[in-house]
PDB file of N, CA and C in Angstrom:
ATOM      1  N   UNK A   1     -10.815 -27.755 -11.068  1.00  0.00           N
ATOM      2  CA  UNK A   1     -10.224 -27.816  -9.746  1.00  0.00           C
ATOM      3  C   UNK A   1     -11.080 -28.732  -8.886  1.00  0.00           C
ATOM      4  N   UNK A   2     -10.594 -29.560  -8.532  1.00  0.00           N
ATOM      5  CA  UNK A   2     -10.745 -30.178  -6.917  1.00  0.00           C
ATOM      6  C   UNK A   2     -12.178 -29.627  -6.397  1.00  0.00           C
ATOM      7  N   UNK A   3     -13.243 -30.160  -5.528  1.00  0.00           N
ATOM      8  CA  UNK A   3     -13.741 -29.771  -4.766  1.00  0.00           C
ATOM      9  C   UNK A   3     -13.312 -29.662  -2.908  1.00  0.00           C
ATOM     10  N   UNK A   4     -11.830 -30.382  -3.117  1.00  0.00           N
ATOM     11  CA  UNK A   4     -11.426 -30.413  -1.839  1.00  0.00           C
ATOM     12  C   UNK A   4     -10.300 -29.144  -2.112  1.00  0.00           C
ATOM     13  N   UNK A   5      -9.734 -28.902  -3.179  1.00  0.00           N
ATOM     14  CA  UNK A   5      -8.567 -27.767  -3.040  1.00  0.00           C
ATOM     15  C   UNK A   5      -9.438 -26.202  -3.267  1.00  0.00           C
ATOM     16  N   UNK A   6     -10.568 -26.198  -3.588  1.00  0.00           N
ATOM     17  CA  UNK A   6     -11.436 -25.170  -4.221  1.00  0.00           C
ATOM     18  C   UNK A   6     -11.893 -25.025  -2.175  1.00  0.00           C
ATOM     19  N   UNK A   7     -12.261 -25.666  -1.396  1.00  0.00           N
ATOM     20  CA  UNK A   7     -12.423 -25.433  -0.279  1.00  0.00           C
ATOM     21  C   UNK A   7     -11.163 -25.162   0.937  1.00  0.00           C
ATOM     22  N   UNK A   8     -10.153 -25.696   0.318  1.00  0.00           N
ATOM     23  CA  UNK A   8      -8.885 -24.923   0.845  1.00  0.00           C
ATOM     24  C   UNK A   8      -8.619 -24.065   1.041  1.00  0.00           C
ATOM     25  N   UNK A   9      -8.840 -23.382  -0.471  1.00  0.00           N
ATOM     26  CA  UNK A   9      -8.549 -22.121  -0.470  1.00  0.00           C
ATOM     27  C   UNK A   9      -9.472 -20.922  -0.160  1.00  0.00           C
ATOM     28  N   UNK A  10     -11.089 -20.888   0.096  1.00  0.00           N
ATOM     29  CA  UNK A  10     -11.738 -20.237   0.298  1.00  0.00           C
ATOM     30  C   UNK A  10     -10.865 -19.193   1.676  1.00  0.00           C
ATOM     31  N   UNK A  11     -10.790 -20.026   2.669  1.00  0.00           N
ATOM     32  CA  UNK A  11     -10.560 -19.429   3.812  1.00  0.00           C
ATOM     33  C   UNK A  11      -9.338 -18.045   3.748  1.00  0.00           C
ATOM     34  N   UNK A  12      -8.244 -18.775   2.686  1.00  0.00           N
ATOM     35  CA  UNK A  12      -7.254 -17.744   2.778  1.00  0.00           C
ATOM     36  C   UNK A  12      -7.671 -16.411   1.753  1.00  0.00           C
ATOM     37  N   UNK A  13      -8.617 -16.600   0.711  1.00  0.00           N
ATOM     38  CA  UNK A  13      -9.253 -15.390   0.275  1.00  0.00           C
ATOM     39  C   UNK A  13     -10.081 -14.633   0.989  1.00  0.00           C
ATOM     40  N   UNK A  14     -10.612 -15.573   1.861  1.00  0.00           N
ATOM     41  CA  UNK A  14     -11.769 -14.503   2.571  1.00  0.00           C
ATOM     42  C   UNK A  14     -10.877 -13.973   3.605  1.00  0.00           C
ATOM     43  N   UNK A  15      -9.760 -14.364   4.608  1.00  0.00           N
ATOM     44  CA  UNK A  15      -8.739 -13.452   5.665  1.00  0.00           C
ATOM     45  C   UNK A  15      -8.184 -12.553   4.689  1.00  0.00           C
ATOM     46  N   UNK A  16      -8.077 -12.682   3.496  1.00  0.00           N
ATOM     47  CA  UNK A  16      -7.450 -11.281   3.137  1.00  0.00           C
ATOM     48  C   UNK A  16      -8.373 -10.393   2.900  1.00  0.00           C
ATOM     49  N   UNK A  17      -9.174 -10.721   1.970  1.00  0.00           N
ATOM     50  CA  UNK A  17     -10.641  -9.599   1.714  1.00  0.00           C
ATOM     51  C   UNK A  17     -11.302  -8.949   3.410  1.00  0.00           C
ATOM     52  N   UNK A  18     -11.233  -9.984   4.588  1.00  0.00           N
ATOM     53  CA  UNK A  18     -11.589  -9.374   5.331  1.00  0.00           C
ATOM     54  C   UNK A  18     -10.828  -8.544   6.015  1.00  0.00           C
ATOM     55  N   UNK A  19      -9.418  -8.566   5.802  1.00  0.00           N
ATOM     56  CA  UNK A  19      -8.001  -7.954   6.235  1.00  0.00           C
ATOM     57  C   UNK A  19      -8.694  -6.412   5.374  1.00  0.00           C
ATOM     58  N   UNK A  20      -8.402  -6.557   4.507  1.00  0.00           N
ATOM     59  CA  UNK A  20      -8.980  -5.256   3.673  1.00  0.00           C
ATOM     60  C   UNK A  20     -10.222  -4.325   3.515  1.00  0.00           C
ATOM     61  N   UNK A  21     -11.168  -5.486   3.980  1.00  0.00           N
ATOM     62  CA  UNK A  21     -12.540  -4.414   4.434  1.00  0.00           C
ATOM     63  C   UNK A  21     -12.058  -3.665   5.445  1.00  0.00           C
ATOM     64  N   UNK A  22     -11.769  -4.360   6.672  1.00  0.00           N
ATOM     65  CA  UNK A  22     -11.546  -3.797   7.848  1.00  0.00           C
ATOM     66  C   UNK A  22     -10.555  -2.515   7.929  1.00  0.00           C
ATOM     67  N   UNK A  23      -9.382  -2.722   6.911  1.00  0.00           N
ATOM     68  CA  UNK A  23      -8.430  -1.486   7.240  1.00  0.00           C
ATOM     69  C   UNK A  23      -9.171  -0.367   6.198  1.00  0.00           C
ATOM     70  N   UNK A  24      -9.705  -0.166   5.202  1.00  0.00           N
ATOM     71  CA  UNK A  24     -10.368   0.200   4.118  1.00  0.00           C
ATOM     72  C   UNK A  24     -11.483   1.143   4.851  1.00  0.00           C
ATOM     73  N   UNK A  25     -11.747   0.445   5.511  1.00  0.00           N
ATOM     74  CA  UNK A  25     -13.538   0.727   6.012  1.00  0.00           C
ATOM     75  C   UNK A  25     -13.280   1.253   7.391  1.00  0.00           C
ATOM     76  N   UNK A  26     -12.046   1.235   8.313  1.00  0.00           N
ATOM     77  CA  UNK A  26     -11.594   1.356   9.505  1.00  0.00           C
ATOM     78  C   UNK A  26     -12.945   0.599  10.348  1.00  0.00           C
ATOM     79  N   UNK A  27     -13.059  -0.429  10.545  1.00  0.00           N
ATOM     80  CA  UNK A  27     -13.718  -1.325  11.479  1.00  0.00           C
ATOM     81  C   UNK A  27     -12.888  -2.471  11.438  1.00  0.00           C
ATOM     82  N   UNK A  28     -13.705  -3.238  12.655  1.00  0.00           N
ATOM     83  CA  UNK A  28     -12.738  -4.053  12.951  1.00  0.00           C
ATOM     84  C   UNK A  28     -13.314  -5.531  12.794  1.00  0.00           C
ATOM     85  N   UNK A  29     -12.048  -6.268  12.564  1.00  0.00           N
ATOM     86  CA  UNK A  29     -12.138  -8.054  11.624  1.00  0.00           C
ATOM     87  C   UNK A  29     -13.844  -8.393  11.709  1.00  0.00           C
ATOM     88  N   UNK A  30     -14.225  -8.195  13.150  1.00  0.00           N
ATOM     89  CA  UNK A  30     -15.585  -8.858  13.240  1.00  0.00           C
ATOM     90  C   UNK A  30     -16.392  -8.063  12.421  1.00  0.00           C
ATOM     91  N   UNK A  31     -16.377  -7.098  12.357  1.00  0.00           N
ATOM     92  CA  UNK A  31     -17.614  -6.246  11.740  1.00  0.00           C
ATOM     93  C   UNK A  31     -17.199  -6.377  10.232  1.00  0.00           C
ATOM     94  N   UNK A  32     -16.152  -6.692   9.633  1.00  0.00           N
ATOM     95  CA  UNK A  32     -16.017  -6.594   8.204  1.00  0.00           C
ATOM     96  C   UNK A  32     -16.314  -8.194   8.221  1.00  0.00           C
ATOM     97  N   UNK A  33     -16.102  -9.157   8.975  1.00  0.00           N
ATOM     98  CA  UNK A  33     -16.277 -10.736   8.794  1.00  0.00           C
ATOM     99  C   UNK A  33     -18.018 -10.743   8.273  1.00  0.00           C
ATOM    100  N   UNK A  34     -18.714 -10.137   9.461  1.00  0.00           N
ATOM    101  CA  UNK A  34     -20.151 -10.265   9.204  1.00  0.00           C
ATOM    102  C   UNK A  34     -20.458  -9.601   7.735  1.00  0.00           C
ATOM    103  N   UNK A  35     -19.929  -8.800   7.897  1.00  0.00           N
ATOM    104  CA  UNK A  35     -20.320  -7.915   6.453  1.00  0.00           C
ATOM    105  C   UNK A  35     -19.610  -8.938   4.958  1.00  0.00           C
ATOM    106  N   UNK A  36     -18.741  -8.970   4.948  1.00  0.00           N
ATOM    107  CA  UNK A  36     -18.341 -10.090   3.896  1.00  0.00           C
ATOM    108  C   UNK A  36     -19.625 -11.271   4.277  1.00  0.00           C
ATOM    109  N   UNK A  37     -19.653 -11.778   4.553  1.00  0.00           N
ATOM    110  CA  UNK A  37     -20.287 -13.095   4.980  1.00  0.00           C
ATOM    111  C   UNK A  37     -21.811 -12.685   4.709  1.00  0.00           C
ATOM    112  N   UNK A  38     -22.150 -11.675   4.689  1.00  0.00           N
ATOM    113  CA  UNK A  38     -23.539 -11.605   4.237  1.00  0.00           C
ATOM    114  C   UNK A  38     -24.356 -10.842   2.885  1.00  0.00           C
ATOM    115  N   UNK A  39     -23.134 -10.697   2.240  1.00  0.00           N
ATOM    116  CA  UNK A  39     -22.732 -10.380   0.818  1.00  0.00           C
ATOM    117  C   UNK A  39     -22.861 -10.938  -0.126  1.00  0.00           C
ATOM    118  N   UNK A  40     -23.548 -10.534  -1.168  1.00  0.00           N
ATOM    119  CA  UNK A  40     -24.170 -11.589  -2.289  1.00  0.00           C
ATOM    120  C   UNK A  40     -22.570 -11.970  -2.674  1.00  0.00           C
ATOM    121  N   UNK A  41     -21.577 -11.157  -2.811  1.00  0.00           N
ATOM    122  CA  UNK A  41     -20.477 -11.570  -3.162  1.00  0.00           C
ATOM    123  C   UNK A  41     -19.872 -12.722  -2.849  1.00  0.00           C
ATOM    124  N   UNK A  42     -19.976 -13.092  -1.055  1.00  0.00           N
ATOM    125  CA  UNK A  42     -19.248 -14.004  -0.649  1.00  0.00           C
ATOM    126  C   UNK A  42     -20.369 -15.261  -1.264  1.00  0.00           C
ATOM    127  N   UNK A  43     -21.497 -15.166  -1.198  1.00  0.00           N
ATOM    128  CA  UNK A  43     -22.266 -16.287  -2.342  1.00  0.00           C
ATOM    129  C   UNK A  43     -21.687 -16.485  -3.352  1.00  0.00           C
ATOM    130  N   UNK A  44     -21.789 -15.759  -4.306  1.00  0.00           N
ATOM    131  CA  UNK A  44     -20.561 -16.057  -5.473  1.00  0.00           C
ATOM    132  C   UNK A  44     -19.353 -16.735  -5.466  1.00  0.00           C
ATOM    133  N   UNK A  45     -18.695 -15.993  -4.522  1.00  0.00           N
ATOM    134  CA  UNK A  45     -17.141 -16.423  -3.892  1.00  0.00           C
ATOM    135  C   UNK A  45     -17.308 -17.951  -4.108  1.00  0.00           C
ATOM    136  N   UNK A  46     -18.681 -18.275  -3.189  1.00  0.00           N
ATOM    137  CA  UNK A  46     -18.598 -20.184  -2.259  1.00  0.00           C
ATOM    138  C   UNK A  46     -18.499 -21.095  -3.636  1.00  0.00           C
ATOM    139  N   UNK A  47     -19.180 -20.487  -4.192  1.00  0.00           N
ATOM    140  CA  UNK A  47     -19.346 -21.596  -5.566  1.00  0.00           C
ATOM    141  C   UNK A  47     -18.123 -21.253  -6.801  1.00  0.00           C
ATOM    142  N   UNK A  48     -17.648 -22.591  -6.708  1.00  0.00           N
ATOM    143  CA  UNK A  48     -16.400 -22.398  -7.813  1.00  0.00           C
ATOM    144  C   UNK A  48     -16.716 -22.103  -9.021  1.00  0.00           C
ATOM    145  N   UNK A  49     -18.070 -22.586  -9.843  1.00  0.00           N
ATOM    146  CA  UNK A  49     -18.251 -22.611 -11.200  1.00  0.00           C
ATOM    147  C   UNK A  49     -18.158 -20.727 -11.443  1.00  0.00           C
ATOM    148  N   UNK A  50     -18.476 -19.880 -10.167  1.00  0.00           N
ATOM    149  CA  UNK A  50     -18.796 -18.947 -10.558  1.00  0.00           C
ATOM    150  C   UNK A  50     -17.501 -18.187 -11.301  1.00  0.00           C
ATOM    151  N   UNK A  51     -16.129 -18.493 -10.561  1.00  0.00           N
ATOM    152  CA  UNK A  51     -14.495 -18.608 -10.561  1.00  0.00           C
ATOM    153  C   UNK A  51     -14.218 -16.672 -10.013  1.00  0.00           C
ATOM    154  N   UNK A  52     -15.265 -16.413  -9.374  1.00  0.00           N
ATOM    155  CA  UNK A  52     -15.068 -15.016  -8.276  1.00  0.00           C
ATOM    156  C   UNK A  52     -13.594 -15.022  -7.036  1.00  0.00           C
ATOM    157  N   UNK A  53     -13.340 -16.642  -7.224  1.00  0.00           N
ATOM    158  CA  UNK A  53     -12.268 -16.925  -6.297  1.00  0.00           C
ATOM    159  C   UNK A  53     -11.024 -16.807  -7.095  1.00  0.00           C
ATOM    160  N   UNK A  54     -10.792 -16.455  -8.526  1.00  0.00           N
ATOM    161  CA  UNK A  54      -9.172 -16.356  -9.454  1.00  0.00           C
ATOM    162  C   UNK A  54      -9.348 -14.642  -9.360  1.00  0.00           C
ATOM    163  N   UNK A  55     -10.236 -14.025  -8.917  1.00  0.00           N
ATOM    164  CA  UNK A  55      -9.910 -12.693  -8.525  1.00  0.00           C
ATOM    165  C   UNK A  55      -9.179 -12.034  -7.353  1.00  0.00           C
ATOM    166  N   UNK A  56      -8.474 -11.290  -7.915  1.00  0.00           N
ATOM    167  CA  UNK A  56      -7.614 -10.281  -6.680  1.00  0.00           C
ATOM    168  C   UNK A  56      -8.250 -10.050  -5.581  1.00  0.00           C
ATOM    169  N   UNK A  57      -8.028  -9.708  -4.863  1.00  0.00           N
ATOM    170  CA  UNK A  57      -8.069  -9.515  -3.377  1.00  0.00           C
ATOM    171  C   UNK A  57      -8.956  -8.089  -3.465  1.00  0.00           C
ATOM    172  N   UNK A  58      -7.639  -7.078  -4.503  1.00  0.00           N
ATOM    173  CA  UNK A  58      -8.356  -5.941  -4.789  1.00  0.00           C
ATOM    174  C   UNK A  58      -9.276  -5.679  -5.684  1.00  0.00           C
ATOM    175  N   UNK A  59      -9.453  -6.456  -6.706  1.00  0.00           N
ATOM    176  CA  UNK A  59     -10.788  -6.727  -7.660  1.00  0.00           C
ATOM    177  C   UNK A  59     -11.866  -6.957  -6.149  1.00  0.00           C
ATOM    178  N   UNK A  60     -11.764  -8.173  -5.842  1.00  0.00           N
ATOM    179  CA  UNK A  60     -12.714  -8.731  -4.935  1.00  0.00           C
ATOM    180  C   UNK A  60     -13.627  -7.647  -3.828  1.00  0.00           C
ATOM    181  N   UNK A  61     -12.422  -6.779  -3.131  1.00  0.00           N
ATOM    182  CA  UNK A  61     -12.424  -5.734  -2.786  1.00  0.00           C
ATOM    183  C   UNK A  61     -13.700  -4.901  -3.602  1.00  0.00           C
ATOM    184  N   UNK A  62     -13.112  -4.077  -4.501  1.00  0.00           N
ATOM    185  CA  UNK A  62     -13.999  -3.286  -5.806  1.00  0.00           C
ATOM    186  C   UNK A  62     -15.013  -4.096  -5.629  1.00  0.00           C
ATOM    187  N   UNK A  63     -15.652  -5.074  -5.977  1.00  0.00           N
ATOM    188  CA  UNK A  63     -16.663  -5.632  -6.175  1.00  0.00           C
ATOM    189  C   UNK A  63     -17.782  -5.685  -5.074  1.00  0.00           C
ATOM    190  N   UNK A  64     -17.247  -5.798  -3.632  1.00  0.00           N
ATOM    191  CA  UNK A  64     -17.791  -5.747  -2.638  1.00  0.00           C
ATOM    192  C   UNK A  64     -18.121  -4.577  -2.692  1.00  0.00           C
ATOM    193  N   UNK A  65     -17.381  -3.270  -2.863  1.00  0.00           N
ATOM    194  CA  UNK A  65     -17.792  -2.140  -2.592  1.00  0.00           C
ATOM    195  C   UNK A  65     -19.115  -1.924  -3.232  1.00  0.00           C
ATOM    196  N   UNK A  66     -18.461  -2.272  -4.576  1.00  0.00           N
ATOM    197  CA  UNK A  66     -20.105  -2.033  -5.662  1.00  0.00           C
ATOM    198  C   UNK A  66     -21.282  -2.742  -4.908  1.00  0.00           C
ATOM    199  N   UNK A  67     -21.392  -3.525  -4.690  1.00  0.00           N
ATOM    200  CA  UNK A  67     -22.212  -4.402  -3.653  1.00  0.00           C
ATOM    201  C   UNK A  67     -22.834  -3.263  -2.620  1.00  0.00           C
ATOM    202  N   UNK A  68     -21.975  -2.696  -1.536  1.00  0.00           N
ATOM    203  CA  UNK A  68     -22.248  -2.329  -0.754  1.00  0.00           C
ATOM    204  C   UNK A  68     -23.220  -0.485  -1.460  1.00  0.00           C
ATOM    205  N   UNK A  69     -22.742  -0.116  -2.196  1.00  0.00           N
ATOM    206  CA  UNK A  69     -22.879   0.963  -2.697  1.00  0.00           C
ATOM    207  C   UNK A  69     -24.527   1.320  -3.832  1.00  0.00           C
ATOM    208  N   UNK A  70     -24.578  -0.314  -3.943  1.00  0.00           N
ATOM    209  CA  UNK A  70     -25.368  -0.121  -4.923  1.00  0.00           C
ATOM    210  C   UNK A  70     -26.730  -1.325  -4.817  1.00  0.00           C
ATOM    211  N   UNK A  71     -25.886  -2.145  -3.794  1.00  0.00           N
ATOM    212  CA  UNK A  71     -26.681  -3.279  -3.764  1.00  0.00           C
ATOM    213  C   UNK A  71     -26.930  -4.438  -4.441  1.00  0.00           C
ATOM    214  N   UNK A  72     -25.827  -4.437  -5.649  1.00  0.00           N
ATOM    215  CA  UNK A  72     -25.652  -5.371  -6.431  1.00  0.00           C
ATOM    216  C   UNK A  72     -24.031  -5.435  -7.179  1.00  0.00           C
ATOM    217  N   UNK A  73     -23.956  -6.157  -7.486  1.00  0.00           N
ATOM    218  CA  UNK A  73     -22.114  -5.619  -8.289  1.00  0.00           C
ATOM    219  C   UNK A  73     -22.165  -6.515  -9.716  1.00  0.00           C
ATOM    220  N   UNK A  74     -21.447  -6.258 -10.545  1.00  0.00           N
ATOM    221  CA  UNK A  74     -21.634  -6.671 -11.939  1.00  0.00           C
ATOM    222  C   UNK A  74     -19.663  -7.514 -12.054  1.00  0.00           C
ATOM    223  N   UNK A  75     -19.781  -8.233 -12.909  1.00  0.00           N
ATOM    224  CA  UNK A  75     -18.664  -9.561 -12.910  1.00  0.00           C
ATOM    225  C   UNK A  75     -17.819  -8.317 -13.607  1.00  0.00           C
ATOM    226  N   UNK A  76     -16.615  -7.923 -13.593  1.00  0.00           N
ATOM    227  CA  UNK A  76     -15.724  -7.073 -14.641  1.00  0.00           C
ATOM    228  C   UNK A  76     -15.778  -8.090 -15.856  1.00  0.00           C
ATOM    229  N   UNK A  77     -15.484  -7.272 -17.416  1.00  0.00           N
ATOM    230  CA  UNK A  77     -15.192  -8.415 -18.457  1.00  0.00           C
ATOM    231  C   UNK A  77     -13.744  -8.289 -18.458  1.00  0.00           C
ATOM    232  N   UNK A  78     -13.423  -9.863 -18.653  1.00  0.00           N
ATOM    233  CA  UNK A  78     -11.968 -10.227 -18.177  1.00  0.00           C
ATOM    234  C   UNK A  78     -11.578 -10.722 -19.960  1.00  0.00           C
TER     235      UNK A  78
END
């Protein structure tokens, strides 16, 4: 993929993942924005080779949680 279509699309994965922290977590856009955004996950996310971005919304989701829960999250085997 593109390094210009791979940056396209970041934005519309991260409004949904942050759509979903927020209703999930009951806080609101800003407080789930910061929280995504400072997530080893959304590191992963930025870089395409890692391909954390062909995951679901709700995988992505799961993964953050593990993150948040544990302090680290592990890739599912696909």
């Amino acid at each position: 993929m593109s390094k210009e279509k791979f940056l396209a699309m970041i934005p519309y994965i991260s409004t949904d993942l942050v759509n979903m922290i927020a209703t999930k977590q009951n806080i609101t856009e800003e407080e789930a924005i910061i929280k995504l955004y400072g997530s080893k996950l959304y590191a992963a996310l930025e870089q395409e080779e890692t391909k954390v971005w062909q995951y679901s919304t709700h995988m992505l989701y799961s993964l953050f949680e593990q993150e948040e829960n544990t302090g680290n999250f592990q890739f599912p085997d696909v």
